[in-house]
Protein backbone atom coordinates (compact mmCIF):
# COMPACT_ATOMS: atom_id res chain seq x y z
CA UNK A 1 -27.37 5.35 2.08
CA UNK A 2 -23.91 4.93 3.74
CA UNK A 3 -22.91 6.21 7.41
CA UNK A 4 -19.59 6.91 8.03
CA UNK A 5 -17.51 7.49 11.17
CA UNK A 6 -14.28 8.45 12.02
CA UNK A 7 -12.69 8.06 15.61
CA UNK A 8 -9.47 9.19 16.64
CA UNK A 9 -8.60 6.41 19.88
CA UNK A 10 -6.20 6.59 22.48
CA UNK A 11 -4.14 3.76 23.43
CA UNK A 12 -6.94 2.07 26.03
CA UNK A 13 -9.57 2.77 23.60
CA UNK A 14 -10.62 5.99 24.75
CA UNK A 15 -12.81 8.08 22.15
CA UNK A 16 -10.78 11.53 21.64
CA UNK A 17 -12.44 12.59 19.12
CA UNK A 18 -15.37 11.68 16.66
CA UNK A 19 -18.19 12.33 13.64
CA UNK A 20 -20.46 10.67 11.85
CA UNK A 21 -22.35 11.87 8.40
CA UNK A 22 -23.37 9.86 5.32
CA UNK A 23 -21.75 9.37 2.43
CA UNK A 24 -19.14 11.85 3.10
CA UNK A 25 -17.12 13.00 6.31
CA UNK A 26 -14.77 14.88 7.80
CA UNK A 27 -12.85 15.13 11.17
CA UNK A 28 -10.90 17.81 12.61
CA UNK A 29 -8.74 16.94 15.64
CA UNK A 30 -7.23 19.69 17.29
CA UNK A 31 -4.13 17.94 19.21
CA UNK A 32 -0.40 15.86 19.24
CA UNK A 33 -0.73 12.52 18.30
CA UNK A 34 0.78 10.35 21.21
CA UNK A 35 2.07 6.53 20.91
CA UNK A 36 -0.61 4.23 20.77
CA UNK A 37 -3.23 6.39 19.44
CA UNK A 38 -5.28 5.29 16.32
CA UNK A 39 -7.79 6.19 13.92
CA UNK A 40 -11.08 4.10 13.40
CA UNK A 41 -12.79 4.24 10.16
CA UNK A 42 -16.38 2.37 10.30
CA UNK A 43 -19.19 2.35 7.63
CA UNK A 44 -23.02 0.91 8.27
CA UNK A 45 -22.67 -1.49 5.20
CA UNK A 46 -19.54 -3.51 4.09
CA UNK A 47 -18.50 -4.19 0.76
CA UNK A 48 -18.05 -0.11 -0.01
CA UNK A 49 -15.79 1.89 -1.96
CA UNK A 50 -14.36 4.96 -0.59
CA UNK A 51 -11.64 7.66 -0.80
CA UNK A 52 -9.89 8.58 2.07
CA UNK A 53 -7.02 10.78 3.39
CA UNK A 54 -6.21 10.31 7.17
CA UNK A 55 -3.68 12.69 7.23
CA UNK A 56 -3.73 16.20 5.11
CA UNK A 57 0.32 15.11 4.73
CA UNK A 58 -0.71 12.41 2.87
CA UNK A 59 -2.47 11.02 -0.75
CA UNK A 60 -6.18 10.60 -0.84
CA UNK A 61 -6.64 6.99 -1.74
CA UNK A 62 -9.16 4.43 -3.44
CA UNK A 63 -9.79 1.90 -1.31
CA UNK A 64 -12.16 -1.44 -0.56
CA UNK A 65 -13.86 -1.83 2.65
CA UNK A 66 -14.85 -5.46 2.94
CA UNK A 67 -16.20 -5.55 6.56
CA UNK A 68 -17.26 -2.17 8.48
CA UNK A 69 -14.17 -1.70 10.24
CA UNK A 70 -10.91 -0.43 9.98
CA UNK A 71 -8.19 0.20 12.73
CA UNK A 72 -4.99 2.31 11.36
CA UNK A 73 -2.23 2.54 14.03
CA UNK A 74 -0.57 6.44 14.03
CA UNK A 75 3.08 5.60 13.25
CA UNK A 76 5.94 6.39 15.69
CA UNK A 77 9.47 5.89 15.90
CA UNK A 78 10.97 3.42 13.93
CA UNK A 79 7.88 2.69 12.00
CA UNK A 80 7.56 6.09 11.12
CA UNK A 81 10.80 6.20 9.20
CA UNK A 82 8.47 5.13 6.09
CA UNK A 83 6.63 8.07 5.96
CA UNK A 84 7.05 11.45 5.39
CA UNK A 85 8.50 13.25 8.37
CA UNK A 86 5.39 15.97 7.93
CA UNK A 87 2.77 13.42 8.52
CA UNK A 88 0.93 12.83 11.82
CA UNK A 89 2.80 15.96 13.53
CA UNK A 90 1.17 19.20 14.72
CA UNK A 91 -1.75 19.84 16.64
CA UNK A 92 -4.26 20.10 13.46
CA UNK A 93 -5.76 17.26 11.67
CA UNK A 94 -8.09 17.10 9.08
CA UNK A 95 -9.09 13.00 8.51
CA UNK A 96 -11.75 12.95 5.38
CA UNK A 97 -13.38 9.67 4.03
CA UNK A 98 -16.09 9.73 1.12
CA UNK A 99 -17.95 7.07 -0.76
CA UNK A 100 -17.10 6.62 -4.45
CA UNK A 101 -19.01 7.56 -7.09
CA UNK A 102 -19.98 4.70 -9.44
CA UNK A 103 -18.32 6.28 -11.82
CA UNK A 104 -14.94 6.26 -10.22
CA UNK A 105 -15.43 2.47 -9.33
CA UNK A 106 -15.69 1.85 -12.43
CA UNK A 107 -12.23 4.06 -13.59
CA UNK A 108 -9.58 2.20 -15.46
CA UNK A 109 -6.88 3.21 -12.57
CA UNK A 110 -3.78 1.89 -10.55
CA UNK A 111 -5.91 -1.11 -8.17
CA UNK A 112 -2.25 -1.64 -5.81
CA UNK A 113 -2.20 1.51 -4.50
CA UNK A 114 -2.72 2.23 -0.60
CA UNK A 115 -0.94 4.89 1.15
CA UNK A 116 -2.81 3.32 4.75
CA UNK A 117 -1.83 -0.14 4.52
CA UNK A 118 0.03 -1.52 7.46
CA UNK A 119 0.81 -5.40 8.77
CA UNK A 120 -2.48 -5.82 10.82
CA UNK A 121 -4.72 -5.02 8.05
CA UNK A 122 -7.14 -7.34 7.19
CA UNK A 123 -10.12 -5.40 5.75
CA UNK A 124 -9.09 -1.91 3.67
CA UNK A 125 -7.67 -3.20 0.51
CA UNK A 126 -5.38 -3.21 -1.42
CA UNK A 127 -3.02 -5.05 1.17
CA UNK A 128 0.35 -6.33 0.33
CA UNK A 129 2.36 -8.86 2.42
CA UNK A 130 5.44 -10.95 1.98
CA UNK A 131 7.48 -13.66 3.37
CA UNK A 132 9.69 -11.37 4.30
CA UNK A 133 11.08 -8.32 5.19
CA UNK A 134 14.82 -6.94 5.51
CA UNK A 135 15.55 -7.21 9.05
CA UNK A 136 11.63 -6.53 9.83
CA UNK A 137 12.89 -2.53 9.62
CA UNK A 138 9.52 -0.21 8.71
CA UNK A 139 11.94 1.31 5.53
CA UNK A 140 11.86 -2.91 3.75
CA UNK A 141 8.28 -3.38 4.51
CA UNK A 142 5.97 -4.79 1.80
CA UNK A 143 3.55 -1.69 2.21
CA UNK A 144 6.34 0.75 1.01
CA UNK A 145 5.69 -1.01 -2.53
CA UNK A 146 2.43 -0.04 -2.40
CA UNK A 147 2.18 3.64 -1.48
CA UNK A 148 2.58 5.72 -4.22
CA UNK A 149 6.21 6.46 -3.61
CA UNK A 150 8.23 6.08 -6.89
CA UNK A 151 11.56 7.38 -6.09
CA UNK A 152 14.40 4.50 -6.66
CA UNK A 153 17.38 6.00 -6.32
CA UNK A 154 18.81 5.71 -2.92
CA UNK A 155 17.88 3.23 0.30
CA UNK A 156 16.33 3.46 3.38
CA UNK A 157 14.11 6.21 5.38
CA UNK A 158 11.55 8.34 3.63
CA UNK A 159 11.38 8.94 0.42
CA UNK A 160 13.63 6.45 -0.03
CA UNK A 161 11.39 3.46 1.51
CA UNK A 162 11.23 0.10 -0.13
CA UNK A 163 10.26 -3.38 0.12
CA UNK A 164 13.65 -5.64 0.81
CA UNK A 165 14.05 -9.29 0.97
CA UNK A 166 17.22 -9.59 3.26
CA UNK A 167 19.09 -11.44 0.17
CA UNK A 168 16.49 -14.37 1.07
CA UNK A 169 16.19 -16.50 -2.60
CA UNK A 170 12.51 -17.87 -2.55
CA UNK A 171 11.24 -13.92 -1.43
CA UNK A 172 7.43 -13.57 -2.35
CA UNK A 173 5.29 -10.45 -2.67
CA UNK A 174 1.99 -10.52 -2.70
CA UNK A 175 -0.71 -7.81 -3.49
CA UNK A 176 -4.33 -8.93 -2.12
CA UNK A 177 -7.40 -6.97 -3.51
CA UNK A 178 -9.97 -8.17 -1.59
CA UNK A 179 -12.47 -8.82 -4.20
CA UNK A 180 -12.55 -9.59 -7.84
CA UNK A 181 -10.82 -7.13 -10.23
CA UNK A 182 -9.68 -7.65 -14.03
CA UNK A 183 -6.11 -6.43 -14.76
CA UNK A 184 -4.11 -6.31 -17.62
CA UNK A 185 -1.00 -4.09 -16.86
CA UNK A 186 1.37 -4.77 -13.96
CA UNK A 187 3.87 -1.88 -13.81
CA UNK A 188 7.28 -2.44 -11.55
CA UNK A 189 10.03 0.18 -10.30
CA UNK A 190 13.01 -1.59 -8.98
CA UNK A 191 15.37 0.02 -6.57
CA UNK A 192 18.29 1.58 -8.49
CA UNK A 193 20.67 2.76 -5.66
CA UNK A 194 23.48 1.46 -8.14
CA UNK A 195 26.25 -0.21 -7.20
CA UNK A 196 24.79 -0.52 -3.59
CA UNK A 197 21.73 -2.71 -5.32
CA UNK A 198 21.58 -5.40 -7.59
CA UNK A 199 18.10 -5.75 -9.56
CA UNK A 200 16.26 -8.99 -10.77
CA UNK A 201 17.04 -9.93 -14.50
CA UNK A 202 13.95 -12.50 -14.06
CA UNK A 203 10.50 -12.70 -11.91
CA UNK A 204 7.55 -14.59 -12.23
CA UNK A 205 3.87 -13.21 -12.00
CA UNK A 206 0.93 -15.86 -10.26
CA UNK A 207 -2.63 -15.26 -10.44
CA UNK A 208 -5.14 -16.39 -8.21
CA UNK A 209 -6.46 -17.72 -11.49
CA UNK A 210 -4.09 -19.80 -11.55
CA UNK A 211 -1.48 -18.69 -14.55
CA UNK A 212 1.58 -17.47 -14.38
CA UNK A 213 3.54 -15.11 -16.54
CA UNK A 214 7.60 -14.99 -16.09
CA UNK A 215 8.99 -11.26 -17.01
CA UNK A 216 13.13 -10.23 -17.99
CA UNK A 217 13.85 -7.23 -16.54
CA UNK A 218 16.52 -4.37 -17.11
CA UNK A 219 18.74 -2.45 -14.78
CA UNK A 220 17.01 0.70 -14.42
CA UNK A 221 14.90 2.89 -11.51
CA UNK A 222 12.45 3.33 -14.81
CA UNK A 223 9.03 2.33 -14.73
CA UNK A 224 9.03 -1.35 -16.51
CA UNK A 225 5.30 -2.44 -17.74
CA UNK A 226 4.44 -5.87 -18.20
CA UNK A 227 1.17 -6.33 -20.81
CA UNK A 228 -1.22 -9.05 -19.69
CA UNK A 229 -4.38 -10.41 -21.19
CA UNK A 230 -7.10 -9.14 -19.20
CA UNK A 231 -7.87 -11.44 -16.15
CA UNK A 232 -10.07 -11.74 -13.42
CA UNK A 233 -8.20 -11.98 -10.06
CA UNK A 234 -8.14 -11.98 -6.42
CA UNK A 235 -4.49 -11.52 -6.04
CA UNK A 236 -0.71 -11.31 -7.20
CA UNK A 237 2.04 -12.79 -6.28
CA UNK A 238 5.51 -11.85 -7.40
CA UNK A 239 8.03 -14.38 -6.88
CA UNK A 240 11.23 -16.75 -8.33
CA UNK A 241 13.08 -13.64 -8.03
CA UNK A 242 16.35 -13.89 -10.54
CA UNK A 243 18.97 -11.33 -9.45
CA UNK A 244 21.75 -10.54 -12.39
CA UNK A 245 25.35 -11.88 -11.80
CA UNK A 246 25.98 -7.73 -10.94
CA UNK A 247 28.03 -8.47 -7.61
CA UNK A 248 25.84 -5.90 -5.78
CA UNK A 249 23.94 -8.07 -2.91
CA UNK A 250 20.47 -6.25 -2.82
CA UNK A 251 18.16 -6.25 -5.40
CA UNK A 252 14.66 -4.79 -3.75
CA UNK A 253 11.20 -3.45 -5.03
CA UNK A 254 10.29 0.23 -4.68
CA UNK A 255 6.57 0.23 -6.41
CA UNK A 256 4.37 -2.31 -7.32
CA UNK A 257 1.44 -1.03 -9.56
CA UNK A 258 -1.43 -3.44 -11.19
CA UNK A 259 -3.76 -1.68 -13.47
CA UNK A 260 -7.27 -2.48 -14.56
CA UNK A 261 -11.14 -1.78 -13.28
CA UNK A 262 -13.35 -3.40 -10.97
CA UNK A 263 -15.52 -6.09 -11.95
């Protein structure tokens, strides 16, 4: 058996509100958001599987829990510009978090995906980071290639939110899973704001395995799939990032999806 909690925290670390319950739970909070809050999800074992949704504005999401702890930061300001203006407003929340069934662990599904990722996370996974980030703006962050979000043709704020690299060359993207999981499809939407953007005619695929796999791509907002034989891998990095001779300056990545099971 599996406890969960949920805590909604204020800024100094006050509780504000709180439940616990196993295997499933759910939290109602019944005021504003204000800067600095957070939500604290915490289960009595590590190593778990769960759906959540910590905001009824946003997706319910897979997710791996590799410790028992996991701090999400409500967004505000600029680094809400990445999210959907609906999210985190009112004075209703409903926060839910279940354990998956084996059944679901098992599902061939889309193992990138996390709507709740943000810079500081270092336990719900998938996570994605980079080595950089256009002008470190919350609408260019590497999570924003991760959240679901599959509209490519414009730039900038909500739902338009992307991961840019700044015109830096030797930009890297990298999706960590936390644990083992065997892939075989890595699926890619490029930002088409054409002729604002540029797009990459070339990129190269690592594997914590250790192979590699270089791609050509097409200019097109379409999803492009790239077949893989079925590895075994920790993470992905996507890198040596070939822009076309298009004289648009900004080629950038609006979803990154890897698809497979877990081992």
């Amino acid at each position: 058996m599996i406890n969960l909690s949920i805590e909604v925290q204020s800024e100094d670390g006050t509780i504000l509100a709180k439940n616990t319950d196993a295997e499933e739970i759910n939290l109602v909070y019944n005021h504003p958001y204000q800067l600095g809050d957070s939500i604290v999800l915490r289960s009595s074992k590590p190593h778990v599987y769960l759906y959540i949704q910590l905001d009824d504005a946003m997706n319910e999401a897979f997710v791996y829990l590799s410790g028992q702890e996991y701090q999400y930061i409500i967004p505000f300001d600029e680094k809400k510009t990445s999210y959907s203006p609906k999210s985190f407003t009112g004075e209703m929340h409903l926060l839910t978090a279940r354990v998956a069934s084996v059944e679901e662990i098992a599902s061939y599904k889309n193992l990138a995906r996390n709507e709740y990722d943000q810079h500081t996370n270092t336990s719900l996974f998938p996570h994605a980071s980079a080595n950089v980030e256009t002008r470190g703006e919350a609408v260019f962050a590497a999570r924003n290639a991760i959240n679901g979000n599959t509209v490519t043709f414009s730039h900038g704020g909500w739902p338009f939110e992307s991961w840019g690299i700044n015109q830096q060359e030797d930009a890297e993207f990298t999706i960590h899973f936390g644990r083992h999981v065997e892939i075989d499809k890595i699926v890619l939407y490029l930002r088409a704001d054409f002729p604002h953007d540029n797009y990459w005619e070339k990129v190269s695929l690592h594997f914590s395995d250790g192979s590699k796999q270089v791609t050509q791509l097409i200019k097109s907002g379409k999803a492009q799939t790239i077949q893989l034989e079925p590895k075994k891998v920790e993470w992905v990095k996507l890198s040596e990032l070939i822009k076309s001779d298009d004289p648009a300056l900004f080629p950038a990545l609006t979803q990154f999806e890897a698809y497979g099971h877990d081992v």
